[in-house]
N, C-alpha and C. Protein backbone atom coordinates (compact mmCIF):
# COMPACT_ATOMS: atom_id res chain seq x y z
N UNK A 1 90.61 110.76 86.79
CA UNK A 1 89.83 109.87 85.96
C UNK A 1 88.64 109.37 86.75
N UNK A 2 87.22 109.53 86.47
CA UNK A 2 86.20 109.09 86.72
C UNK A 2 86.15 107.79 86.73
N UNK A 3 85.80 106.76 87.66
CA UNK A 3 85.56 105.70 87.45
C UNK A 3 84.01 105.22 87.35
N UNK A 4 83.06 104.82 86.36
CA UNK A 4 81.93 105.15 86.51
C UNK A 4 81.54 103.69 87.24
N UNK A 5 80.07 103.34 87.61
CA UNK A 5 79.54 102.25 88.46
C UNK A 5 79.79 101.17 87.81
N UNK A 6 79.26 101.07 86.13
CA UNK A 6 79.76 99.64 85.68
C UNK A 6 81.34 99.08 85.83
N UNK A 7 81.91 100.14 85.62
CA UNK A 7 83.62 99.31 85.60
C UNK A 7 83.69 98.56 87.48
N UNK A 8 83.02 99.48 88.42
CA UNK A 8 83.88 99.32 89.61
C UNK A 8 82.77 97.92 90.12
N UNK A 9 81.81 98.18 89.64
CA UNK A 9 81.00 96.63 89.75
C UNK A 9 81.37 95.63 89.38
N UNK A 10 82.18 95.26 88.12
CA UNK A 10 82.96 94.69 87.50
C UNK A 10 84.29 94.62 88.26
N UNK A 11 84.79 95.16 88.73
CA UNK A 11 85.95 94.82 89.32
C UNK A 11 85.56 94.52 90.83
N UNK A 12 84.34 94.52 91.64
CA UNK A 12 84.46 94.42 93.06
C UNK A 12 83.27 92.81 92.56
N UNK A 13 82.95 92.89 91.44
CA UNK A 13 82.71 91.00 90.94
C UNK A 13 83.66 90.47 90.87
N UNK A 14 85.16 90.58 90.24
CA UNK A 14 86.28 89.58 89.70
C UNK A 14 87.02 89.61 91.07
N UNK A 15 87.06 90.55 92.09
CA UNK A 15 87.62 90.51 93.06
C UNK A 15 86.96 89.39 94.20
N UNK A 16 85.67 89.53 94.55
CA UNK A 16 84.93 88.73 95.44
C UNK A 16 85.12 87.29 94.59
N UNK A 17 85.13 87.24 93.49
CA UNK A 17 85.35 86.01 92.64
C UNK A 17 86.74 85.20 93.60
N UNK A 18 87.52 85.93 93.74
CA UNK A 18 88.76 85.72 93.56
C UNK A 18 89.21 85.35 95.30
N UNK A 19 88.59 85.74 96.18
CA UNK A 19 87.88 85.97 97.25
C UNK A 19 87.86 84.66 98.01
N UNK A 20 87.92 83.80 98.72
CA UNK A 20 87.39 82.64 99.00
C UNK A 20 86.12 83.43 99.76
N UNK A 21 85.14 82.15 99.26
CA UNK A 21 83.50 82.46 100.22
C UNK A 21 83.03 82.99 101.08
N UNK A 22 84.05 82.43 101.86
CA UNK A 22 83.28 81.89 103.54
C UNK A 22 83.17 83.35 104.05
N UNK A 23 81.41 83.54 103.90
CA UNK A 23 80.50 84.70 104.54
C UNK A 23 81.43 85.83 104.06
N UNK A 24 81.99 85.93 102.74
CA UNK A 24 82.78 87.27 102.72
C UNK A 24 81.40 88.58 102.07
N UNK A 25 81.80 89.78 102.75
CA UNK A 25 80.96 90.41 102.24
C UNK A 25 82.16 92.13 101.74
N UNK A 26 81.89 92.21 100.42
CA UNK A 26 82.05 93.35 99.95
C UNK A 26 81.50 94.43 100.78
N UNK A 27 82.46 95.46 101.31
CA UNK A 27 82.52 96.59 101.54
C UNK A 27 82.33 97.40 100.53
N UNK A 28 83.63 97.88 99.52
CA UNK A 28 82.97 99.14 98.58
C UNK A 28 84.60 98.99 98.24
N UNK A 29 84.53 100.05 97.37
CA UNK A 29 86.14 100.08 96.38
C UNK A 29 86.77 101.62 96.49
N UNK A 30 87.65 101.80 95.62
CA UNK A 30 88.22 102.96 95.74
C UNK A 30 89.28 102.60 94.13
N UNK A 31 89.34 103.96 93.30
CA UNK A 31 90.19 104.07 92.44
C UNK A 31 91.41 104.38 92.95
N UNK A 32 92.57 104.15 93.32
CA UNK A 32 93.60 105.07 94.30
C UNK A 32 94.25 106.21 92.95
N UNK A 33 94.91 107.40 93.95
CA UNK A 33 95.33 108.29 92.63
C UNK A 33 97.31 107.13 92.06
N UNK A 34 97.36 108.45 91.30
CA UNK A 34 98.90 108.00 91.10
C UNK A 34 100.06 108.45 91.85
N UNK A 35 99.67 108.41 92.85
CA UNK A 35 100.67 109.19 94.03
C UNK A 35 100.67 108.63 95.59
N UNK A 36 100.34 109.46 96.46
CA UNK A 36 100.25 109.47 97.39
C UNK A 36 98.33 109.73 97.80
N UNK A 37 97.91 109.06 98.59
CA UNK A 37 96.46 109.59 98.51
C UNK A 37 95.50 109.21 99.76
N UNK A 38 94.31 110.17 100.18
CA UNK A 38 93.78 109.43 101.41
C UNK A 38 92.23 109.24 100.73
N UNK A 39 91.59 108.23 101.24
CA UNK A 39 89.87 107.83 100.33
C UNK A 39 89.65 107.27 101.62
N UNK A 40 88.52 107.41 101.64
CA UNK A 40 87.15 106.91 101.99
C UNK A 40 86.45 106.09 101.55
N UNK A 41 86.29 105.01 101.89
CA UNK A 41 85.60 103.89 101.38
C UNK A 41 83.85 103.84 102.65
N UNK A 42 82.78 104.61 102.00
CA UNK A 42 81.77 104.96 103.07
C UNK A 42 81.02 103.42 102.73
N UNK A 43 80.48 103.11 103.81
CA UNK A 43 80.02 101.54 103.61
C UNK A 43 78.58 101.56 103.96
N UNK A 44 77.84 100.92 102.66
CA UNK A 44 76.45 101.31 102.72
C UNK A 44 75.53 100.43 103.28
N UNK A 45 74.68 100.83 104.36
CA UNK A 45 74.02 100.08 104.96
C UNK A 45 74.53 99.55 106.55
N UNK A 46 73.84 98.40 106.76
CA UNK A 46 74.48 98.00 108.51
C UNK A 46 75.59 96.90 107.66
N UNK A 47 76.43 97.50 107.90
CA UNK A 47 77.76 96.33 107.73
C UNK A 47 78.55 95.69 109.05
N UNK A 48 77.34 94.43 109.33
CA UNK A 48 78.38 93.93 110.72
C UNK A 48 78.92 92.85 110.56
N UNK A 49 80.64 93.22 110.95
CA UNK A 49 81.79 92.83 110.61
C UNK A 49 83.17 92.40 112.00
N UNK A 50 83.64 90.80 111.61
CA UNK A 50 84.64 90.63 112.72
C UNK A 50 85.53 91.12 112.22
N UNK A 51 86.18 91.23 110.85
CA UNK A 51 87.36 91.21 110.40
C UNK A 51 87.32 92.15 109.22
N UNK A 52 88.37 92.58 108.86
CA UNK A 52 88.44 93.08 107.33
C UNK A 52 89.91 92.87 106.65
N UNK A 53 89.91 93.16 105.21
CA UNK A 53 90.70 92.84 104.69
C UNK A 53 90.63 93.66 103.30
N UNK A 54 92.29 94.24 102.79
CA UNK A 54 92.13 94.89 101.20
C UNK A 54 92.67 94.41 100.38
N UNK A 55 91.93 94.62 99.45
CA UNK A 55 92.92 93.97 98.16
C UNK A 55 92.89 94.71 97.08
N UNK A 56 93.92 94.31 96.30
CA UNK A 56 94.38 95.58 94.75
C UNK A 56 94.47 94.75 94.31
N UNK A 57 94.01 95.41 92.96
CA UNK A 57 93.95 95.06 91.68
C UNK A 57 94.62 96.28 91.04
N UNK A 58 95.66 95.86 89.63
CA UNK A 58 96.52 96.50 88.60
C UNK A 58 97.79 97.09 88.98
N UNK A 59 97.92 97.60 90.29
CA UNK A 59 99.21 98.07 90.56
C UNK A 59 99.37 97.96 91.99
N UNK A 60 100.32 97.68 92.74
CA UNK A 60 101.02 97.50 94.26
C UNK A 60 100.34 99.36 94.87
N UNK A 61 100.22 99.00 96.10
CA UNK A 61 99.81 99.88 96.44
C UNK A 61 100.41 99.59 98.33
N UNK A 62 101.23 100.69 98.74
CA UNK A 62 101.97 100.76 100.15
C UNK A 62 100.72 101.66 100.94
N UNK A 63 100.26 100.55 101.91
CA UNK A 63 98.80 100.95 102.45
C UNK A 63 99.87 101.53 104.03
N UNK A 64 99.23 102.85 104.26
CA UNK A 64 99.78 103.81 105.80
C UNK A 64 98.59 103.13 106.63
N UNK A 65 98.57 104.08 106.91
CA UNK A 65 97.33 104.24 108.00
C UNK A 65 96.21 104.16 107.28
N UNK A 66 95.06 103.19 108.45
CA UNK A 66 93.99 102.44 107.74
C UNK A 66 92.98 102.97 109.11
N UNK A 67 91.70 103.79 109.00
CA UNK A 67 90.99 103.85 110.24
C UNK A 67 89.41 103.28 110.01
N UNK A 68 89.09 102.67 110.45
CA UNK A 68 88.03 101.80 110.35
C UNK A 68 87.04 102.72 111.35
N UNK A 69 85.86 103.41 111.31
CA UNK A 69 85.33 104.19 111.88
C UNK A 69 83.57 103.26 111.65
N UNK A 70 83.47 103.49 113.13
CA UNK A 70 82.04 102.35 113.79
C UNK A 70 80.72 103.37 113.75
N UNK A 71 79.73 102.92 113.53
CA UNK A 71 78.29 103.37 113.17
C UNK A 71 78.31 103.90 114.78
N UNK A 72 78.67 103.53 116.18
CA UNK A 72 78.64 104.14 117.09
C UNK A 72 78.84 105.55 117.31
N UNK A 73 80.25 105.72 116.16
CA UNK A 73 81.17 107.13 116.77
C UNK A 73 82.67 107.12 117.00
N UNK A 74 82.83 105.39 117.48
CA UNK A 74 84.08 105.12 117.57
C UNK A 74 84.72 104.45 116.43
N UNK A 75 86.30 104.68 116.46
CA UNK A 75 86.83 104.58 115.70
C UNK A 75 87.97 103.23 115.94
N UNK A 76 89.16 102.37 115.42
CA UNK A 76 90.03 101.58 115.12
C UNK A 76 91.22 101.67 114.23
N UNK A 77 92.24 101.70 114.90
CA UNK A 77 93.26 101.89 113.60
C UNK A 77 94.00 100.43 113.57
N UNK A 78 93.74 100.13 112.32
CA UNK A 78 94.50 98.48 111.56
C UNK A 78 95.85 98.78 111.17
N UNK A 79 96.85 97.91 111.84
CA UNK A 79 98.29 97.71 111.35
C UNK A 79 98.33 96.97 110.52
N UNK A 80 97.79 97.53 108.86
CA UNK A 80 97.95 97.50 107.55
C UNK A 80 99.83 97.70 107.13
N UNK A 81 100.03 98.79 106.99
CA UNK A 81 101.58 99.31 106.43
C UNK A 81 102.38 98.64 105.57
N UNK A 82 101.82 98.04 105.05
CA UNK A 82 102.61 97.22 103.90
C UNK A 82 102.30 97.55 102.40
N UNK A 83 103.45 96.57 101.68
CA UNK A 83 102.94 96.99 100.44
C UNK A 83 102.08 95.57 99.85
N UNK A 84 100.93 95.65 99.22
CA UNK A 84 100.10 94.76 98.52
C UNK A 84 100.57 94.49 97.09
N UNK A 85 101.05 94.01 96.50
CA UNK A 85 100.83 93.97 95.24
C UNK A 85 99.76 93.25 94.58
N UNK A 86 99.79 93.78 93.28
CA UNK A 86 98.43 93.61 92.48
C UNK A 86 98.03 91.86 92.36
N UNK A 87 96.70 91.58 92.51
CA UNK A 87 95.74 90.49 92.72
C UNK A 87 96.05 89.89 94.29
N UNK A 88 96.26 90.38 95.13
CA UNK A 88 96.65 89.91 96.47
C UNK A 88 95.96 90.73 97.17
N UNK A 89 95.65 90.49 98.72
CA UNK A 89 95.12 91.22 99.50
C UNK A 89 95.70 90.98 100.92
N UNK A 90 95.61 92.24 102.18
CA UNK A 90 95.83 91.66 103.24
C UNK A 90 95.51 90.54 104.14
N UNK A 91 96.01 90.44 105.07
CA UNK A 91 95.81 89.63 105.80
C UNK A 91 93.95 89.68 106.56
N UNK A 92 93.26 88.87 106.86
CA UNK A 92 92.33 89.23 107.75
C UNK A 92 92.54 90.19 108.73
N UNK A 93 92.21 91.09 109.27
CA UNK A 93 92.68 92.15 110.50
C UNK A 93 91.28 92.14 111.27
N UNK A 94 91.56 91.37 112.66
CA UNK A 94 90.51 91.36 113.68
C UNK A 94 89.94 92.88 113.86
N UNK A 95 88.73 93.14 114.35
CA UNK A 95 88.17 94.29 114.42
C UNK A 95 88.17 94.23 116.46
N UNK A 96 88.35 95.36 117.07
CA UNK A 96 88.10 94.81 118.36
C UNK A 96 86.34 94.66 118.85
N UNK A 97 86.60 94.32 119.76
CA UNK A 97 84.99 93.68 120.52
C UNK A 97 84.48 93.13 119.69
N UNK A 98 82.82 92.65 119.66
CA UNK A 98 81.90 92.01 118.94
C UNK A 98 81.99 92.18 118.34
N UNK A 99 80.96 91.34 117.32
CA UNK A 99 80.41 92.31 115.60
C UNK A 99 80.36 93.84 115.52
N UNK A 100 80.49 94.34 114.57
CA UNK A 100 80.90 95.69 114.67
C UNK A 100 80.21 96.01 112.77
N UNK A 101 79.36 97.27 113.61
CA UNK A 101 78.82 97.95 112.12
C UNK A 101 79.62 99.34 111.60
N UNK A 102 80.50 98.89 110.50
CA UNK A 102 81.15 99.52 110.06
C UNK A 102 80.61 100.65 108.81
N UNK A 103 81.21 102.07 109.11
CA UNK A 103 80.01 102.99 108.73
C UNK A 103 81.38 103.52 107.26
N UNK A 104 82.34 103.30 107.83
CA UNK A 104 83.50 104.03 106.77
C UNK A 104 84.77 103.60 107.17
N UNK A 105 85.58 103.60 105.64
CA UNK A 105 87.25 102.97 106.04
C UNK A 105 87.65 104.05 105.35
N UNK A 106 88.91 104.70 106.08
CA UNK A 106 89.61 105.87 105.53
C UNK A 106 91.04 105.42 105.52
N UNK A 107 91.62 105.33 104.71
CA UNK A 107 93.10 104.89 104.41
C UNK A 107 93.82 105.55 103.44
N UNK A 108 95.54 106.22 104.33
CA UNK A 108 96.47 106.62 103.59
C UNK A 108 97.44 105.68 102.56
N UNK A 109 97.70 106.07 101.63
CA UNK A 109 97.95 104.68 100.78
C UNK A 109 98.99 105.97 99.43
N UNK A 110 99.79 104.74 99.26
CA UNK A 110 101.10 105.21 98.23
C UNK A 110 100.88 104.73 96.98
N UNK A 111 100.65 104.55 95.78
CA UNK A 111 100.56 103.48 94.36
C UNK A 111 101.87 103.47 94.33
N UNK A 112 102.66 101.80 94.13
CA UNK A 112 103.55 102.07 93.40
C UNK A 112 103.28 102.35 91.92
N UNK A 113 104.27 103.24 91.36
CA UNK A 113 103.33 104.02 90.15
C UNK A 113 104.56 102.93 88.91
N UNK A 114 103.70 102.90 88.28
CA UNK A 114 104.09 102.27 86.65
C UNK A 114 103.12 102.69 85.82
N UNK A 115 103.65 102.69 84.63
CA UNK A 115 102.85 102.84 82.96
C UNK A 115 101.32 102.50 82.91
N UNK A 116 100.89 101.70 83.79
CA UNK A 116 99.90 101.02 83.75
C UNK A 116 98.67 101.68 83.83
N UNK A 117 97.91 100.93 84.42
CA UNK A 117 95.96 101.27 84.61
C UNK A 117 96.13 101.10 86.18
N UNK A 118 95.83 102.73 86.45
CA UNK A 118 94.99 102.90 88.14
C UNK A 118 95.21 101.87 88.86
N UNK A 119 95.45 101.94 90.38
CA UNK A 119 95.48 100.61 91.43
C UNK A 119 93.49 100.74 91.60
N UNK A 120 93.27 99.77 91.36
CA UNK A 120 91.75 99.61 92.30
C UNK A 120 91.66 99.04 93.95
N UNK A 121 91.81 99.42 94.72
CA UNK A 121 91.67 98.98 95.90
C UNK A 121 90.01 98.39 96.53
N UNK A 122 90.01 97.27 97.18
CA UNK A 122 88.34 96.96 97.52
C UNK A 122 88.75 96.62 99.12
N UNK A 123 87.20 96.85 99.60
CA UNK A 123 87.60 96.49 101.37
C UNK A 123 86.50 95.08 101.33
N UNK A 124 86.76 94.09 101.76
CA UNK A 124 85.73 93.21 102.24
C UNK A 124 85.55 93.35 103.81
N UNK A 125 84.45 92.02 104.12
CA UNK A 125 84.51 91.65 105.64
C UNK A 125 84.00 90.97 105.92
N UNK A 126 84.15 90.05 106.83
CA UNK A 126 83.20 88.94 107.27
C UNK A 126 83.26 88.75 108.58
């Protein structure tokens, strides 16, 4: 299923809504499949970032391995591994060293699957 720009704009609005403030900045989203699945969340522009954090919307989603990959070359792997359920998000997850310009987040991730509408997953950061 295509997710086209208006819906996912709309959902990475009700999400940052939902969001407390303080200096949060939207990363980018991801439709997850109904299974098992790995995405790329490519992050546009200089995104410099201490922390990050995901959150779902519509269905629980058991986040694996999460690699946070730096505009340098280098890369970070976040001890995510949990399951999120829907309107919740992780914890803040420190990034190491300074500010850090984050170029792409690649994460293995499970939906728990029900009847429902697609997990939407979003990355922030501040």
């Amino acid at each position: 299923m295509k997710l086209n720009v208006k819906t996912l704009a709309l959902v990475a609005l009700a999400t940052c809504a939902a969001v407390p403030a303080s200096a949060n900045t939207f990363l980018g989203a991801r439709m997850a499949a109904d299974t098992s699945d790995v995405d790329i969340i490519s992050v546009p522009g200089p995104a410099l970032v201490r922390e990050v954090r995901f959150c779902v919307v519509n269905c629980a989603v058991h986040f694996g391995d999460v690699d946070v990959r730096f505009a340098i070359g280098t890369s970070q792997d976040l001890p995510v591994r949990r399951i999120v359920r829907p309107g919740n998000c992780t914890n803040w997850l420190d990034l190491r060293g300074p500010v850090r310009n984050i170029d792409e987040i690649r994460f293995r991730y499970q939906t728990i699957v029900n009847a429902g509408p697609q997990a939407i997953v979003t990355a922030h950061g501040r």
